[in-house]
N, C-alpha and C. Protein backbone atom coordinates (compact mmCIF):
# COMPACT_ATOMS: atom_id res chain seq x y z
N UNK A 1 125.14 147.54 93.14
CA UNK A 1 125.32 146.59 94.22
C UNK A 1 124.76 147.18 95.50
N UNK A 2 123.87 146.56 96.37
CA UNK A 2 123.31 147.05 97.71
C UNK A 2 124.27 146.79 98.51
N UNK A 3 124.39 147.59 99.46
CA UNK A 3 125.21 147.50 100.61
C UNK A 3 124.95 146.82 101.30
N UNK A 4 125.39 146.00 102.48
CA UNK A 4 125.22 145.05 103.25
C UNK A 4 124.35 145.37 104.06
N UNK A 5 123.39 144.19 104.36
CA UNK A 5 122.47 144.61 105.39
C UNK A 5 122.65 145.23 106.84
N UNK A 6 123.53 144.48 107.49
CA UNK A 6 123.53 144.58 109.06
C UNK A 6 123.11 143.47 109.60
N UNK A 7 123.69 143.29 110.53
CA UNK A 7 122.88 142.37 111.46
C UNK A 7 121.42 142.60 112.74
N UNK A 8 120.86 141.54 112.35
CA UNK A 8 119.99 141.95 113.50
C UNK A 8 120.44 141.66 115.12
N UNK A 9 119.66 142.06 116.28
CA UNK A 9 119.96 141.93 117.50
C UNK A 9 120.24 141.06 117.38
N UNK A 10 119.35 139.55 117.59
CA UNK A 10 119.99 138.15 117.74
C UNK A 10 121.33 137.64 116.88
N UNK A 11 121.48 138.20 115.87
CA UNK A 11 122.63 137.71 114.83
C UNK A 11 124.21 138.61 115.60
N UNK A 12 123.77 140.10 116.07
CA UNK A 12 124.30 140.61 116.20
C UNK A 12 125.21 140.43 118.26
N UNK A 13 124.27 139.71 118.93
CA UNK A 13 124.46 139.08 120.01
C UNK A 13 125.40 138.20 119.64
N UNK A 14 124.94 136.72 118.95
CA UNK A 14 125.97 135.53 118.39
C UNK A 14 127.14 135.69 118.22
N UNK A 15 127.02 137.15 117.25
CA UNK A 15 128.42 137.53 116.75
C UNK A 15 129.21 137.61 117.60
N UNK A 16 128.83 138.97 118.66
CA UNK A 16 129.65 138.96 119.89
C UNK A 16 130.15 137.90 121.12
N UNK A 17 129.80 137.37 121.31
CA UNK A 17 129.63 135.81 121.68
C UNK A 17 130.76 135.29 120.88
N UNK A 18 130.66 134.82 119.48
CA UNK A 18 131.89 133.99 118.79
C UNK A 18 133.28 135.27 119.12
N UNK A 19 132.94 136.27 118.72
CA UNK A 19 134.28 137.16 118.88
C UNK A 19 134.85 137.23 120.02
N UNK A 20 134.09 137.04 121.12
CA UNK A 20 134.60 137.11 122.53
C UNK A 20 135.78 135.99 123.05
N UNK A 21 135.06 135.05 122.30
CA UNK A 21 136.21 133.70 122.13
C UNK A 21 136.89 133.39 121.91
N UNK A 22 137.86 134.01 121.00
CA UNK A 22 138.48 133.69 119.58
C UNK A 22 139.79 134.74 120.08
N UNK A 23 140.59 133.99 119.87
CA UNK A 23 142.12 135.15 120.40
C UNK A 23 142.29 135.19 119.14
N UNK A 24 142.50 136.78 119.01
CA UNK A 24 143.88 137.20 117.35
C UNK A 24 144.88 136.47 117.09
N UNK A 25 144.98 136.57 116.16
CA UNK A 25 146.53 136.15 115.93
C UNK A 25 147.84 137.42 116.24
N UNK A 26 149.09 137.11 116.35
CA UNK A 26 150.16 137.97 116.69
C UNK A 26 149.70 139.61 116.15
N UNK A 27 149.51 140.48 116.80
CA UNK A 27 149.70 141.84 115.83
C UNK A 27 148.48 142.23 114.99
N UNK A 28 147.44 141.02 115.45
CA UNK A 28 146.05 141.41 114.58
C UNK A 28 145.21 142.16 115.90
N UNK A 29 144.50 142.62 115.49
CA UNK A 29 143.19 143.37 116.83
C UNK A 29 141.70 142.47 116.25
N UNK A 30 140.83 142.38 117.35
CA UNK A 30 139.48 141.71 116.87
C UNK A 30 138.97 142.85 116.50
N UNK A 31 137.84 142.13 115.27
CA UNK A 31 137.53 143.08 114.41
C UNK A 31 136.07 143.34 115.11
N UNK A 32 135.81 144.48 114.71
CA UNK A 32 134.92 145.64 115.45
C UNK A 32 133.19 144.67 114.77
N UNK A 33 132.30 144.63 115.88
CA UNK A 33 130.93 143.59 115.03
C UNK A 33 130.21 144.83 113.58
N UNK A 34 129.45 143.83 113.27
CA UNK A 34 129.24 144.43 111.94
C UNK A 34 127.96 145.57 112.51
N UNK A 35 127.36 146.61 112.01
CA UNK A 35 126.57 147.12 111.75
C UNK A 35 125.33 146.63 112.25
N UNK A 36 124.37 147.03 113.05
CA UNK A 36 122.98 146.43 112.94
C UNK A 36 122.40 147.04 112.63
N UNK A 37 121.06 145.96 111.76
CA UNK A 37 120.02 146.33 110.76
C UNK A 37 119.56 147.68 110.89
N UNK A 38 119.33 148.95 110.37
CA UNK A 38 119.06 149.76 110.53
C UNK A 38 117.43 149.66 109.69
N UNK A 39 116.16 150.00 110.49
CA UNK A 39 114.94 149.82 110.01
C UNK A 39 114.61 150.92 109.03
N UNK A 40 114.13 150.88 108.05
CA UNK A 40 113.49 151.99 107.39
C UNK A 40 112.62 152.42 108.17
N UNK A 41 112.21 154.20 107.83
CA UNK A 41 111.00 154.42 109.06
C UNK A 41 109.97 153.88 107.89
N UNK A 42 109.06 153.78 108.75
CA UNK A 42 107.51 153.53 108.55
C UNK A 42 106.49 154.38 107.46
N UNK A 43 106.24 154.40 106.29
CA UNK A 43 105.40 155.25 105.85
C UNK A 43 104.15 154.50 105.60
N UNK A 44 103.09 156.16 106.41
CA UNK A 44 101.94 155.38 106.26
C UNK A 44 101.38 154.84 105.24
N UNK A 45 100.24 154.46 105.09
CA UNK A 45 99.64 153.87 103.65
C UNK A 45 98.58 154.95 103.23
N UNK A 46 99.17 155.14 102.02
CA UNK A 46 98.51 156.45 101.40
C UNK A 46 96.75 155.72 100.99
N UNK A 47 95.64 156.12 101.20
CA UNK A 47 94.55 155.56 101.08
C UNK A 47 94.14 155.73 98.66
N UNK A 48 93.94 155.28 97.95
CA UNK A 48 93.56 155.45 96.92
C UNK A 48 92.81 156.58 96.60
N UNK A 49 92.97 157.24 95.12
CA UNK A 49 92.16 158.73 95.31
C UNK A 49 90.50 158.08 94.66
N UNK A 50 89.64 158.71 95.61
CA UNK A 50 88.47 158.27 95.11
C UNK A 50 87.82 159.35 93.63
N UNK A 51 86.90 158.87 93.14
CA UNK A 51 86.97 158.74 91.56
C UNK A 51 85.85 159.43 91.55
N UNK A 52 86.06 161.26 91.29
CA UNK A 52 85.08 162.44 91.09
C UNK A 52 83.62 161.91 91.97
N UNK A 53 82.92 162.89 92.87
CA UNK A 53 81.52 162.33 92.83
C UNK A 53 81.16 161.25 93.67
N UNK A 54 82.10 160.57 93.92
CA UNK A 54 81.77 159.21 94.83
C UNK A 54 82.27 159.23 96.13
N UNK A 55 81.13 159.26 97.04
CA UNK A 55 81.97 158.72 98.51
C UNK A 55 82.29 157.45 99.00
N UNK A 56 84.41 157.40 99.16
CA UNK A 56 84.43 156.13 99.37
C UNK A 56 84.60 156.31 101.12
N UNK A 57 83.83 155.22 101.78
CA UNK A 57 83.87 154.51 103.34
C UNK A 57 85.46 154.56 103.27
N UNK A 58 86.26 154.53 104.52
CA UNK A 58 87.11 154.28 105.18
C UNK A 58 87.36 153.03 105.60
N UNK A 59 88.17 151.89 104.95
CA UNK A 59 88.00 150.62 105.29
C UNK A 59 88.45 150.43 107.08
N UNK A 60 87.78 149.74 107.60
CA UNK A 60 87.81 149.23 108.79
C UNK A 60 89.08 148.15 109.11
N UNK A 61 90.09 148.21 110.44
CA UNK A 61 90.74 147.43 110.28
C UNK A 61 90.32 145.81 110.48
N UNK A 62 91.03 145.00 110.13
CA UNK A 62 90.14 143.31 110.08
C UNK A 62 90.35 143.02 111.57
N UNK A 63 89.31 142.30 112.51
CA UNK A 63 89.16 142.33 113.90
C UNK A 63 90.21 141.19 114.07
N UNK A 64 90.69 141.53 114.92
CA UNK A 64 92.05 140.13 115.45
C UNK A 64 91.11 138.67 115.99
N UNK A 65 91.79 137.97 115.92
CA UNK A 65 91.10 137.04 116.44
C UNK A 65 91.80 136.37 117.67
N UNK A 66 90.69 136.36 118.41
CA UNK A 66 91.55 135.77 120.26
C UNK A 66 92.45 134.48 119.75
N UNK A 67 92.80 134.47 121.33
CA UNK A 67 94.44 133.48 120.84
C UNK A 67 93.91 132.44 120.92
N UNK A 68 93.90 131.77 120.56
CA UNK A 68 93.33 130.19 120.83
C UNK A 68 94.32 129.38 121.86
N UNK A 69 93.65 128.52 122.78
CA UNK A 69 93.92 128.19 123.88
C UNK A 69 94.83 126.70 123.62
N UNK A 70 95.94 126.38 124.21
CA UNK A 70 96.05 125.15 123.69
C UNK A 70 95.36 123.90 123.84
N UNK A 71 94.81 123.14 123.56
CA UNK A 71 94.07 121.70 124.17
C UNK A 71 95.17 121.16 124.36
N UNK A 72 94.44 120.33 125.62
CA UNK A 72 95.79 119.55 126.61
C UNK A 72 96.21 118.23 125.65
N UNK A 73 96.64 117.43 125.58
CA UNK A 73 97.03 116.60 124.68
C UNK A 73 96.13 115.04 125.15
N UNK A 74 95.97 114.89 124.00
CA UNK A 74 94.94 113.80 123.81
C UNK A 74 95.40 112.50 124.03
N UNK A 75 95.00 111.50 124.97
CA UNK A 75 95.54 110.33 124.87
C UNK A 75 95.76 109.19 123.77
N UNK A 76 96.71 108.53 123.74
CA UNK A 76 96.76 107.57 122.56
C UNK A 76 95.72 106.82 121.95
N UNK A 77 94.93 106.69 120.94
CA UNK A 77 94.34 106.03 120.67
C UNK A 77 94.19 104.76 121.05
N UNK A 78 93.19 103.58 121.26
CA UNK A 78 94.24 102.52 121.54
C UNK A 78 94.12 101.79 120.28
N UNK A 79 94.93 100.37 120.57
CA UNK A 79 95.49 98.98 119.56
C UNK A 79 93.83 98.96 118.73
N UNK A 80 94.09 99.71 117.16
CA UNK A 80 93.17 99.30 116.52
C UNK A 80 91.97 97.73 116.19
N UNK A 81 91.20 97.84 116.45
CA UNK A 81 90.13 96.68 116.40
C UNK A 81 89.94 95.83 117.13
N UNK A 82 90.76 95.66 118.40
CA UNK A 82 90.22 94.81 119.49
C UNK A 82 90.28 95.21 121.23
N UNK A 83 89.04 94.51 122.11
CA UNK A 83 88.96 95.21 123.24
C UNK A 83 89.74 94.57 124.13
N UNK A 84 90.07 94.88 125.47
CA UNK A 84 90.63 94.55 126.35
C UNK A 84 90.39 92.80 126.79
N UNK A 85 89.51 92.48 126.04
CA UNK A 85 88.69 91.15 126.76
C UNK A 85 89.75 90.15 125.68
N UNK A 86 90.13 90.87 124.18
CA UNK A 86 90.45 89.89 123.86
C UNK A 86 92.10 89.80 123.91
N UNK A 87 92.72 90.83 124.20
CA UNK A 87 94.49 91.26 124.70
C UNK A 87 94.63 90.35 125.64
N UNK A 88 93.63 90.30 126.88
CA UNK A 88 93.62 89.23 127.43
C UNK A 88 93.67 87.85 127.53
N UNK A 89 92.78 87.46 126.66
CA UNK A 89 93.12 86.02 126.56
C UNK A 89 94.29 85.31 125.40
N UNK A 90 94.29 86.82 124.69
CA UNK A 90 95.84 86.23 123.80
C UNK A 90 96.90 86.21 124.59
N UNK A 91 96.94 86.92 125.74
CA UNK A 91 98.42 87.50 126.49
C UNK A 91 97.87 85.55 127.62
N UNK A 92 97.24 85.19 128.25
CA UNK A 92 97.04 84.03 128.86
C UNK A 92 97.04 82.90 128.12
N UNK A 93 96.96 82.90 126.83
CA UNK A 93 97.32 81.69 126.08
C UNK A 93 95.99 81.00 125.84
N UNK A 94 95.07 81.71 126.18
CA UNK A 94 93.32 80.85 126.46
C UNK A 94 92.30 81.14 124.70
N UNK A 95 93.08 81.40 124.05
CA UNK A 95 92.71 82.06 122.97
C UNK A 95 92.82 80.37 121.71
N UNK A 96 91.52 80.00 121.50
CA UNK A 96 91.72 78.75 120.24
C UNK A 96 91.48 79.14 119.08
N UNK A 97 92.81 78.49 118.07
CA UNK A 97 92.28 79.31 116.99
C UNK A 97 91.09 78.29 116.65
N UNK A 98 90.32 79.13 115.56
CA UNK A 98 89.43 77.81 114.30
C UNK A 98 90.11 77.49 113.45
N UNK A 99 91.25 77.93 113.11
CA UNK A 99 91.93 77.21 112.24
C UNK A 99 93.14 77.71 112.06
N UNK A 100 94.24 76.58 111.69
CA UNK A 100 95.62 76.72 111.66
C UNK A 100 96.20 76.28 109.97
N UNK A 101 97.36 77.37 109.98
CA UNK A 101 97.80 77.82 108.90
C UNK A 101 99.66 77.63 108.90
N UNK A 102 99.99 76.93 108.55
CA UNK A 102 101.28 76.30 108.17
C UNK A 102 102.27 76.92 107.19
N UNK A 103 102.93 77.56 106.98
CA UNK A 103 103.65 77.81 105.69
C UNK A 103 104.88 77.80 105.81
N UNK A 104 105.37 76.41 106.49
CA UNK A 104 106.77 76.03 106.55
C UNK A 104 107.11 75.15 105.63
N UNK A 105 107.99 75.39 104.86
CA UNK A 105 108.69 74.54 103.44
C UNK A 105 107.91 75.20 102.30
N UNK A 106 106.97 76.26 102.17
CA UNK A 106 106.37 77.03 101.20
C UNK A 106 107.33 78.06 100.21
N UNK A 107 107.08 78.15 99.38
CA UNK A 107 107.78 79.33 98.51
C UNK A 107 107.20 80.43 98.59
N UNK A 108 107.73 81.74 98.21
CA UNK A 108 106.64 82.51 98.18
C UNK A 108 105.31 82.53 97.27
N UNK A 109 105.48 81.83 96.55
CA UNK A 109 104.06 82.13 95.97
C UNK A 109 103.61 81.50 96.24
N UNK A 110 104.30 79.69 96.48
CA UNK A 110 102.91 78.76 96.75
C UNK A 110 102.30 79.09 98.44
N UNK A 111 103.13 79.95 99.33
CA UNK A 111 102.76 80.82 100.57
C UNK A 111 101.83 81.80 100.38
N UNK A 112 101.76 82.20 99.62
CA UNK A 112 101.08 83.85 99.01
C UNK A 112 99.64 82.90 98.68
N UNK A 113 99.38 81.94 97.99
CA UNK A 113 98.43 81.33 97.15
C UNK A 113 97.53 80.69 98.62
N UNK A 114 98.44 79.71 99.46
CA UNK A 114 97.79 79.10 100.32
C UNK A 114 97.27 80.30 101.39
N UNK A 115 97.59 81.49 101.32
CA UNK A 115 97.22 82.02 102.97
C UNK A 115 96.27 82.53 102.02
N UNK A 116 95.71 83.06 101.13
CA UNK A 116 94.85 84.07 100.20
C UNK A 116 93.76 82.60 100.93
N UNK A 117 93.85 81.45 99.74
CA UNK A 117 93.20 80.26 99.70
C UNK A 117 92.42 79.84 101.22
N UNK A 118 93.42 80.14 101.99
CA UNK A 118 93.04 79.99 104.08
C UNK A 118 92.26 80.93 103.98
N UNK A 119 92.53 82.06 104.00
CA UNK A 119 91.61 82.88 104.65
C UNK A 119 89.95 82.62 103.73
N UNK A 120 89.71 82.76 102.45
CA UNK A 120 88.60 82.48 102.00
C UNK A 120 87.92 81.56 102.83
N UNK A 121 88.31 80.31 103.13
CA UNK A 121 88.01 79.18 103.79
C UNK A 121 87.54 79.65 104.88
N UNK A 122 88.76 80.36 105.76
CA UNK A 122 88.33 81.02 106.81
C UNK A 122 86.91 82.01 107.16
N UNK A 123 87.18 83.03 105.97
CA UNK A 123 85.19 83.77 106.11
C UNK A 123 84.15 82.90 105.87
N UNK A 124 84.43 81.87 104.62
CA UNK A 124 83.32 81.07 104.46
C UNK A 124 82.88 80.55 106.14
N UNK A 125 83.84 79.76 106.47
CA UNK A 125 82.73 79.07 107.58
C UNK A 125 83.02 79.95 109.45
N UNK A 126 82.91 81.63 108.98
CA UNK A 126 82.79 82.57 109.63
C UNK A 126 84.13 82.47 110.94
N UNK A 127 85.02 81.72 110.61
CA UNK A 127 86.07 81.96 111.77
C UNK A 127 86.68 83.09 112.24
N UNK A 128 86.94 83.17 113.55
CA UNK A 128 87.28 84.35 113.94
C UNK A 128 88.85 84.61 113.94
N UNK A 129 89.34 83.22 114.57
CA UNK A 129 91.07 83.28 114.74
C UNK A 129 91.48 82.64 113.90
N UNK A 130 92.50 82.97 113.16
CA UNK A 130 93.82 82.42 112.22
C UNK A 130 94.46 82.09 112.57
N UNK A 131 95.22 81.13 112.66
CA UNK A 131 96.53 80.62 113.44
C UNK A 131 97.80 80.59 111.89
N UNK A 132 98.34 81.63 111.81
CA UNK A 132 99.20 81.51 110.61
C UNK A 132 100.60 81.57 110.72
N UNK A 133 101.30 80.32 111.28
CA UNK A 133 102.49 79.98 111.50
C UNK A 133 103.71 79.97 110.53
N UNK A 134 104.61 81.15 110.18
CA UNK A 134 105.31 81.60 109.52
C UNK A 134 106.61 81.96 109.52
N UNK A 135 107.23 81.44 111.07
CA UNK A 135 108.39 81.05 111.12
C UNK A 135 108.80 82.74 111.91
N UNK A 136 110.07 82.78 112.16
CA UNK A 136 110.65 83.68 113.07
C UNK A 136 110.90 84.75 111.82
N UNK A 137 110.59 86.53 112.12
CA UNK A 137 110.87 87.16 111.34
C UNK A 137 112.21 87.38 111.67
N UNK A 138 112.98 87.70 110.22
CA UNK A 138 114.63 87.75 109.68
C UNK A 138 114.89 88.89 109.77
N UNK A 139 116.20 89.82 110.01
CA UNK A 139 116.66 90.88 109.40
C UNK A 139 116.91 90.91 108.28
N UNK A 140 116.28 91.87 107.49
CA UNK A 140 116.31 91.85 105.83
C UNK A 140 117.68 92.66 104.94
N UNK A 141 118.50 91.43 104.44
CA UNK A 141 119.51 91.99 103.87
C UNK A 141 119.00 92.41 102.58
N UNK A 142 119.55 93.69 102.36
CA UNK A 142 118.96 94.48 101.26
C UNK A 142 119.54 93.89 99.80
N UNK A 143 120.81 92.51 99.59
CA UNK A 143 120.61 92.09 98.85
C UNK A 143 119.89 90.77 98.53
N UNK A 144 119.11 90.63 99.65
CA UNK A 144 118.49 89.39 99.42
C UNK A 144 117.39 89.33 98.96
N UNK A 145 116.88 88.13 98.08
CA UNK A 145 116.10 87.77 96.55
C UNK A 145 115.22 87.79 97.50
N UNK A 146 114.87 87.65 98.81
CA UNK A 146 113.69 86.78 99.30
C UNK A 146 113.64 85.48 99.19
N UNK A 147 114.97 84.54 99.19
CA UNK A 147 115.08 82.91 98.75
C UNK A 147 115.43 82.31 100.63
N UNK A 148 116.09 83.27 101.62
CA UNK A 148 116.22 82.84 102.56
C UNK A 148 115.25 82.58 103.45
N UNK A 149 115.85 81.83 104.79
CA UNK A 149 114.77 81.86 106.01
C UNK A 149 114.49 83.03 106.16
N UNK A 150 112.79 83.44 106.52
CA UNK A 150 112.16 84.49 107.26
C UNK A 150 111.55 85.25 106.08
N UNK A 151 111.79 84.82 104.65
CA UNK A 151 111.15 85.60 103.28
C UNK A 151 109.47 85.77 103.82
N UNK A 152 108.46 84.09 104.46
CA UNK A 152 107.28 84.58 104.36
C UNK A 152 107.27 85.44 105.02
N UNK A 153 107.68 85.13 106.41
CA UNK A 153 107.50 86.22 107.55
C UNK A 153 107.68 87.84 107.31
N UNK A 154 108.63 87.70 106.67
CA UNK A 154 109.01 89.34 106.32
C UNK A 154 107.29 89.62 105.18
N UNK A 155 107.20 89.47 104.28
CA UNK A 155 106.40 89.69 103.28
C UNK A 155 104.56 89.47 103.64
N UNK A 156 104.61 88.83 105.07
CA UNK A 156 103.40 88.61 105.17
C UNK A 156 102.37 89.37 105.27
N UNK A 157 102.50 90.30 106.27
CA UNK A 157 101.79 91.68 106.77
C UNK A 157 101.68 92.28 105.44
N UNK A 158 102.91 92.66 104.79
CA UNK A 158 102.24 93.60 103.57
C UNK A 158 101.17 92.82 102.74
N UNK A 159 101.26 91.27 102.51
CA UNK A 159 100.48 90.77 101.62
C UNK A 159 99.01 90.35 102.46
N UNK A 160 99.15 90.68 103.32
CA UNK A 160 97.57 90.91 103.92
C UNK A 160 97.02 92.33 104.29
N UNK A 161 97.74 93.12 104.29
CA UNK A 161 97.44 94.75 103.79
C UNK A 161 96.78 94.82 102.21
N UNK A 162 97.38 94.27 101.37
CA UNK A 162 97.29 94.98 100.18
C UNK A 162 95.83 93.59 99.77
N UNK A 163 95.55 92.72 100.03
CA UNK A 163 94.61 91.74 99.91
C UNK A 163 93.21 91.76 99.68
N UNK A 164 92.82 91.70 99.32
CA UNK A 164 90.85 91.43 98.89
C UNK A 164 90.52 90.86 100.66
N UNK A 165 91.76 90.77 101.17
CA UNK A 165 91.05 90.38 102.79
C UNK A 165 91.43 91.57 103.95
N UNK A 166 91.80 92.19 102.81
CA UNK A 166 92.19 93.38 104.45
C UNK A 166 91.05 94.24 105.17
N UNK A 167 89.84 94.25 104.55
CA UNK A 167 89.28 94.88 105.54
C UNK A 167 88.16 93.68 105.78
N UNK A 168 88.58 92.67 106.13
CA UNK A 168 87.90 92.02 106.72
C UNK A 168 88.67 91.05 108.12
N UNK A 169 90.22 91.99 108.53
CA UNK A 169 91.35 91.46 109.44
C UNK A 169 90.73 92.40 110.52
N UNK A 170 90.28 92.50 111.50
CA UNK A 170 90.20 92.88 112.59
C UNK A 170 91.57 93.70 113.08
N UNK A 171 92.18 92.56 113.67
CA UNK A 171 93.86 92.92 113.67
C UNK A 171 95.15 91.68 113.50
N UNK A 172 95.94 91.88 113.77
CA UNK A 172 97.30 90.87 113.70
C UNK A 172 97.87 91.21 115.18
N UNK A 173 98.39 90.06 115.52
CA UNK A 173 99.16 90.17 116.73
C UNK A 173 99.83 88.97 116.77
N UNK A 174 100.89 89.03 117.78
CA UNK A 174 101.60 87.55 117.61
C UNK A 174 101.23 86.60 118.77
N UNK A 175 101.47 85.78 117.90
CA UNK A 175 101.19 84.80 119.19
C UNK A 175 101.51 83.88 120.11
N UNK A 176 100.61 83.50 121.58
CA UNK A 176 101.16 83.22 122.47
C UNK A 176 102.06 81.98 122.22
N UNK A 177 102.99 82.16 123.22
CA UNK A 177 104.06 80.67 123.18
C UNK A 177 103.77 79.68 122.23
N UNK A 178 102.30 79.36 123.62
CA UNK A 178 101.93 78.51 123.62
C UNK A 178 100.92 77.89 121.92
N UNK A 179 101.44 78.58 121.15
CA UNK A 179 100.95 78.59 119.81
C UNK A 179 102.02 78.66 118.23
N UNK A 180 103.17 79.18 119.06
CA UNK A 180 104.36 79.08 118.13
C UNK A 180 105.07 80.91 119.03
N UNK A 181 104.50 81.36 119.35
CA UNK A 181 105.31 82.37 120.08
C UNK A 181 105.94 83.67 118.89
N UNK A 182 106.65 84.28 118.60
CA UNK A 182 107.25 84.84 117.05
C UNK A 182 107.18 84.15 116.15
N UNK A 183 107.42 82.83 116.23
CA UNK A 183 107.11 83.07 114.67
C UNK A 183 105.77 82.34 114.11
N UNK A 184 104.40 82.96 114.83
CA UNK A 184 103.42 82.97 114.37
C UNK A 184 102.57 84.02 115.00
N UNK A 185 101.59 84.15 114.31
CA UNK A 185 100.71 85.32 114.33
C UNK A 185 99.49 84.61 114.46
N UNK A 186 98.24 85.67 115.33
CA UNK A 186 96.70 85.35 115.09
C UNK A 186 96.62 86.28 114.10
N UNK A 187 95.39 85.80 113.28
CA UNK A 187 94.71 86.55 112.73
C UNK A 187 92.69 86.89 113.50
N UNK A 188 92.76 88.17 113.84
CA UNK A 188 91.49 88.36 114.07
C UNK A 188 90.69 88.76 112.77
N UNK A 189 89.44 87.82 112.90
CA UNK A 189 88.34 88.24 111.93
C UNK A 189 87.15 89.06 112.36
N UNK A 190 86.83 89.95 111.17
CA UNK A 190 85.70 90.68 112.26
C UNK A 190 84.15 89.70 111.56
N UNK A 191 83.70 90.05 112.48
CA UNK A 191 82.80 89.12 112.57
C UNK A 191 81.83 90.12 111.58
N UNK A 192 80.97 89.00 110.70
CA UNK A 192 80.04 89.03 109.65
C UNK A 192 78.88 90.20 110.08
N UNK A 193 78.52 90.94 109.58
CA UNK A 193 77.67 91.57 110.11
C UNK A 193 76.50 91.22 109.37
């Protein structure tokens, strides 16, 4: 069995610190701190015996390398795929879609089927904005089937992530009031190259 290590300085600080705190009980004394780490000394490194006849070089130590400096911190990227020109006219309400997208009284699949079905429609005749009105998103009770209000809304984003149309979404954002407000979204298209 090895004997106990010791503590190091910092462990051995803490200690004193908690003990300083702590009243005995009746007739007890605080107990004395433990031991600190005592270092083995240092033995050098014996070099390998070289092998009759051969002169071995003296390996060189490996050169340190300077400290590296920190870089100052980089600003946020901004809102993936669209410029300031167009934040703008979504945030003023001046933004028309080409076409509007309904999926109130939908199920999920016949929702899932019609927005797939929209958007095709949509690249065909090169539109840029989606207007895909989907009702107010729900807090999702973790036993729910997805049969309540807010099922498309909740499910939508992922099913245009995972889509034969996702890299052709520019971005998503919601939209103004004046368009359904939460519970609808634009869809940006990027334009055909």
């Amino acid at each position: 069995m090895k004997p106990p290590r010791g503590l190091t300085a910092g462990e051995q600080a803490a200690w004193a610190h908690l003990a300083s705190s702590v009243k005995p009980l009746p007739g007890r004394k605080r107990p004395a701190p433990p031991a600190p780490i005592k270092a083995p000394p240092a033995e050098p490194a014996k070099p390998a015996p070289a092998p009759p006849g051969k002169f071995v070089k003296p390996a060189k130590p490996a050169p340190r390398a300077p400290a590296a400096k920190p870089s100052p911190a980089a600003p946020p990227p901004p809102a993936p795929g669209l410029d300031s020109h167009w934040d703008r006219r979504m945030k003023a309400g001046r933004l028309d879609p080409d076409l509007t997208l309904d999926l109130h009284g939908h199920t999920l699949d016949t929702a899932y089927d019609r927005i797939m079905t929209a958007l095709d429609q949509a690249r065909a005749m090169q539109a840029r904005v989606v207007l895909v009105v989907a009702g107010r998103e729900r807090p999702v009770d973790p036993a729910d089937r997805m049969v309540r209000r807010g099922a498309i809304r909740a499910k939508l984003l992922d099913w245009l992530a995972a889509s034969r149309h996702a890299d052709a979404i520019s971005a998503v954002r919601r939209a103004h009031i004046r368009h359904g407000g939460e519970g609808a979204l634009y869809l940006i298209l990027k334009r055909r190259g």
